[in-house]
Protein backbone atom coordinates (compact mmCIF):
# COMPACT_ATOMS: atom_id res chain seq x y z
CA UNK A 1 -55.02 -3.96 51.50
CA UNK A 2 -52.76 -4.32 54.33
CA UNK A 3 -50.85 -1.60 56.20
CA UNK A 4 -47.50 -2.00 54.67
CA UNK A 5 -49.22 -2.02 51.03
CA UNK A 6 -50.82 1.46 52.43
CA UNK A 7 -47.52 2.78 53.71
CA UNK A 8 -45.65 1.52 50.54
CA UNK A 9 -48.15 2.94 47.87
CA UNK A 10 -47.87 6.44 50.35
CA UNK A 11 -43.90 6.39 50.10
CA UNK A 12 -43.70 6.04 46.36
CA UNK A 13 -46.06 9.15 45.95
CA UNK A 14 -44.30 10.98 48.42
CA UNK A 15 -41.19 10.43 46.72
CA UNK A 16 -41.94 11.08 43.22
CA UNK A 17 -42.12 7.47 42.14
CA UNK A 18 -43.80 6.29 39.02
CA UNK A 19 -46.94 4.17 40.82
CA UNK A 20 -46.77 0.34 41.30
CA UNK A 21 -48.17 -2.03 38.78
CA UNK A 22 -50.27 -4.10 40.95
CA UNK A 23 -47.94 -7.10 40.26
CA UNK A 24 -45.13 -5.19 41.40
CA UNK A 25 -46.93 -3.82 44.39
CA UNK A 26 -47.61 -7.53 45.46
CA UNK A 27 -44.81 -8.69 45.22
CA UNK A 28 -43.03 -5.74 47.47
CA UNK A 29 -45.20 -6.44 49.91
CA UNK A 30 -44.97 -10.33 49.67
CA UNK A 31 -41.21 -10.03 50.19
CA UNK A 32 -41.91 -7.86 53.17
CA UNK A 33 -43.84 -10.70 54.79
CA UNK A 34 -41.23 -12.62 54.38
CA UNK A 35 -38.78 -10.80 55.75
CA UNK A 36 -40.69 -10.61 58.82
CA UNK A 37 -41.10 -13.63 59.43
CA UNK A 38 -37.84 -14.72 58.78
CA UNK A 39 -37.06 -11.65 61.12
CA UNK A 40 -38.41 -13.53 63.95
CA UNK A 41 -35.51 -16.09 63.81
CA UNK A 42 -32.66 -13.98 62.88
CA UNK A 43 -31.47 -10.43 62.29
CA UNK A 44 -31.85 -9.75 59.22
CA UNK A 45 -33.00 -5.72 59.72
CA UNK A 46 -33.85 -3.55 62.40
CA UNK A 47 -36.22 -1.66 60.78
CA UNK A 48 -39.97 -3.22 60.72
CA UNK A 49 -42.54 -1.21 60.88
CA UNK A 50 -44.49 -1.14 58.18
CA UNK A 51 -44.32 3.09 57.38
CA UNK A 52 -40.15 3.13 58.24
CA UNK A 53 -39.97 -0.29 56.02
CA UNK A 54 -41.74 1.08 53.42
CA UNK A 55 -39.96 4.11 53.12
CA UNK A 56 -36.47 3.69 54.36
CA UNK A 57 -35.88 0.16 52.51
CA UNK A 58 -38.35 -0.23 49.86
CA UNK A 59 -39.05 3.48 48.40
CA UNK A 60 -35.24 4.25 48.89
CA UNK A 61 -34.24 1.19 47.13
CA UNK A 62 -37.22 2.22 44.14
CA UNK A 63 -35.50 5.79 43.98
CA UNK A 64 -32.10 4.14 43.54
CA UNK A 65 -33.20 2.30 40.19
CA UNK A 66 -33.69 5.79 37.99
CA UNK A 67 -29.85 5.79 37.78
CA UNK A 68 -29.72 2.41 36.28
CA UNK A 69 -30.13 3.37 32.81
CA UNK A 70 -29.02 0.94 29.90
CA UNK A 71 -27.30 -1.36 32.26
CA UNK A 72 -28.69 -5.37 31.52
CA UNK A 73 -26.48 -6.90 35.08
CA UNK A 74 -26.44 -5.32 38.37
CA UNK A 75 -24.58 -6.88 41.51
CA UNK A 76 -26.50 -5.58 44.87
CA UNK A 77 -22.87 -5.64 46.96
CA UNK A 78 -23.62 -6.68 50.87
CA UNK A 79 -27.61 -7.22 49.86
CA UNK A 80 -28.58 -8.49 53.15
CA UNK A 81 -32.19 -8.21 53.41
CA UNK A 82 -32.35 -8.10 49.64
CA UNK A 83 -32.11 -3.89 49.36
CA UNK A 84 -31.66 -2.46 47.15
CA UNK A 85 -31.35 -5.80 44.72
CA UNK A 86 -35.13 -7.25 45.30
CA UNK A 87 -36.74 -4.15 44.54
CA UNK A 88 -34.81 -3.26 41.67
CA UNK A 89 -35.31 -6.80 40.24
CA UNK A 90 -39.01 -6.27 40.86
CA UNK A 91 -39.49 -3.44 38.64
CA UNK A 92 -36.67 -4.06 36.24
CA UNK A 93 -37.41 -7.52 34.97
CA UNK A 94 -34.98 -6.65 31.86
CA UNK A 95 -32.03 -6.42 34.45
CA UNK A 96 -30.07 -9.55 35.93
CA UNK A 97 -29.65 -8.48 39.81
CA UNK A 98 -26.77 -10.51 41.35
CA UNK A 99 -27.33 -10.31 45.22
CA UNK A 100 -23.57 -10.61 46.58
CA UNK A 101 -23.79 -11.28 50.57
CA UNK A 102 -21.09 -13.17 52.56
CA UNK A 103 -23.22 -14.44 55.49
CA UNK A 104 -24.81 -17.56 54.61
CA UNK A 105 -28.20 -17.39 56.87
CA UNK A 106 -28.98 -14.21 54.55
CA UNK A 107 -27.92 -15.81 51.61
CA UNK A 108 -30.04 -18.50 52.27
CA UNK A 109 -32.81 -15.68 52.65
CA UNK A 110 -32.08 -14.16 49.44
CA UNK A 111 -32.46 -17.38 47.71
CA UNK A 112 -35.87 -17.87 49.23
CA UNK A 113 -37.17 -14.39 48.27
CA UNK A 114 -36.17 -15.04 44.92
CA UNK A 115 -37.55 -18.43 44.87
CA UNK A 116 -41.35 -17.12 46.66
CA UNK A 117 -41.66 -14.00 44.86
CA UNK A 118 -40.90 -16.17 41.32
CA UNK A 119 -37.98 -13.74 40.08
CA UNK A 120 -35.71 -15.45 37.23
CA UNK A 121 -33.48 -12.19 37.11
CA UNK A 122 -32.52 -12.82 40.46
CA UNK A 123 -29.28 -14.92 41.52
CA UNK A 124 -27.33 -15.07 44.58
CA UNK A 125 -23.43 -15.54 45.32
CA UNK A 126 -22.26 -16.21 48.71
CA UNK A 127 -18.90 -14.66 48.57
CA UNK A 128 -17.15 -11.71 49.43
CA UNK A 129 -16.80 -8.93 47.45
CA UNK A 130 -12.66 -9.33 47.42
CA UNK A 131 -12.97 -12.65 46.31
CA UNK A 132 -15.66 -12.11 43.50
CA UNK A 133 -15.15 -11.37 39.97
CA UNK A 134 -17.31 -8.27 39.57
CA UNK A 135 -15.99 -6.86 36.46
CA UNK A 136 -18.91 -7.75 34.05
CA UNK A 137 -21.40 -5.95 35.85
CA UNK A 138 -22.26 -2.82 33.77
CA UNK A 139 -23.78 -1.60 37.37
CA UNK A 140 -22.79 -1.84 40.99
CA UNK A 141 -24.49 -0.72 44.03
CA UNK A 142 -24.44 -1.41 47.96
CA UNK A 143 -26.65 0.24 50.42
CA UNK A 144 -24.64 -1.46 53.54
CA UNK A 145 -21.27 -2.35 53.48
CA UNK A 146 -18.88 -3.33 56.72
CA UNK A 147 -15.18 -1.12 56.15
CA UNK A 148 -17.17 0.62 53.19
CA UNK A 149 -14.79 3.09 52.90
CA UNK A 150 -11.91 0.65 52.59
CA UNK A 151 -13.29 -1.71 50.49
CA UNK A 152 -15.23 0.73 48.48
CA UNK A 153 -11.97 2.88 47.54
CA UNK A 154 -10.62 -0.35 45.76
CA UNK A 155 -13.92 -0.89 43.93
CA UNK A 156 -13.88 2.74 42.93
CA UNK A 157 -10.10 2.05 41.25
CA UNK A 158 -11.02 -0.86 39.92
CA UNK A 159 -14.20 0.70 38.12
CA UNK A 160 -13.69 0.39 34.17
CA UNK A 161 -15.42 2.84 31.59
CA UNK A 162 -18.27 1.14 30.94
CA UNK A 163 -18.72 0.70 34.77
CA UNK A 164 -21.44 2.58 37.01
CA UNK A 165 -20.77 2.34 41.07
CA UNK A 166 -23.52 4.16 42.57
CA UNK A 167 -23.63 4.08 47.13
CA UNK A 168 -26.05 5.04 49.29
CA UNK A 169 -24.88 7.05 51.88
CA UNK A 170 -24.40 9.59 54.53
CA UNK A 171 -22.84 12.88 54.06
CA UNK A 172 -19.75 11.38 56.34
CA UNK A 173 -19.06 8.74 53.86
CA UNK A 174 -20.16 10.98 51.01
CA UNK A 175 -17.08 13.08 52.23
CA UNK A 176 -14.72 10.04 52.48
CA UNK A 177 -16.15 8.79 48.91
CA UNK A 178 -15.25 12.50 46.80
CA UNK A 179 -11.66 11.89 48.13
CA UNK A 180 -11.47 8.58 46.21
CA UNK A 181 -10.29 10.72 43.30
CA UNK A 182 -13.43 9.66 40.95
CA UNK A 183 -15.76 12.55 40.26
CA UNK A 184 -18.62 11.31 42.21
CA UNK A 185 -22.19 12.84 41.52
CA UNK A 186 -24.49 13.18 45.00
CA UNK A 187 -28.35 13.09 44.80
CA UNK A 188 -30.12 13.68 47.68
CA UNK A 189 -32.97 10.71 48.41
CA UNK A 190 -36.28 12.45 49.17
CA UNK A 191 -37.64 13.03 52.83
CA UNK A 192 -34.16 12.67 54.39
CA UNK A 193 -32.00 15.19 55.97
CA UNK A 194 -28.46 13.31 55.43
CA UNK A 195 -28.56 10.75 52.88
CA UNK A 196 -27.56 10.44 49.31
CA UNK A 197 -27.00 8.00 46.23
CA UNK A 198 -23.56 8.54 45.41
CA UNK A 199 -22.72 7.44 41.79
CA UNK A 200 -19.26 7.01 40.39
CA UNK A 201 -18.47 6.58 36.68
């Protein structure tokens, strides 16, 4: 076992996490890899080290998916690496995860992951999120979004009832989000000191 499938197994005790098939697990860690490599020839994340990876992408992502529920289609909004969309479409094989990202080297990442680690629920849309139809998602989420207050205001209007919107965050945007006029619920995302999955409907 390698030292990100160490760190990963730690982070989903640590948080509470219902343990890793071993399917699941190797696929995590074989998207990871990836990443890593593809890393190497652009910048796809900052954050590589196989304990920060583990917990701040992968585990975070993993916490995310208990507010799911019922929802069948999720779009991952700005997916960039693939968080929290891959993940999510790793242990929820009954969900189809759109990954929505703009910039077309990452796009062609996402469609590699998805390809390598053999996931049918996964597709990915090269667009913006003003110019895509996202109203027959039953869930939306984003973990990084450019002018997310902006842009995340109009999603929040837009929401209809059978809608969920749920935003990681810090307690800055947290603040801008409860303005929005939505009532928002906050949960705070284990071993952090200032960040939170905002949902909205």
């Amino acid at each position: 076992m390698n030292t990100f499938s160490i760190e990963l197994a730690s982070a989903i005790r640590d948080f509470g996490l219902v343990e890793l098939t071993s399917d699941q697990a190797k696929k995590l860690t074989e998207h990871y890899e990836l990443m890593i490599d593809w890393n190497q020839r652009m910048n796809l994340t900052r954050i590589t080290e196989p304990a920060a990876a583990a917990r701040l992408h992968y585990a975070e992502s993993i916490f995310g998916s208990r507010f799911i529920g019922p929802a069948r289609t999720l779009l991952d909004i700005g997916s960039g690496a693939g968080f929290p969309g891959i993940p999510i479409a790793i242990l929820r094989d009954d969900v189809a995860v759109t990954l929505l990202e703009s910039n077309q080297k990452k796009a062609s990442f996402l469609r590699e992951a998805a390809v390598h680690l053999s996931l049918p629920n996964v597709a990915v849309a090269a667009e913006r999120l003003e110019q895509f139809d996202w109203q027959t998602f039953d869930f939306l989420v984003t973990r990084a979004l450019d002018r997310a207050d902006r842009i995340l205001r109009q999603a929040v209007k837009r929401l209809h009832s059978d809608q969920r919107l749920a935003v990681y965050c810090s307690m800055d945007l947290l603040n801008k989000l409860n303005s929005f006029g939505r009532r928002v619920e906050a949960h705070a995302i284990p071993w952090t000191q200032n960040r939170f999955v905002a949902l909205f409907g």
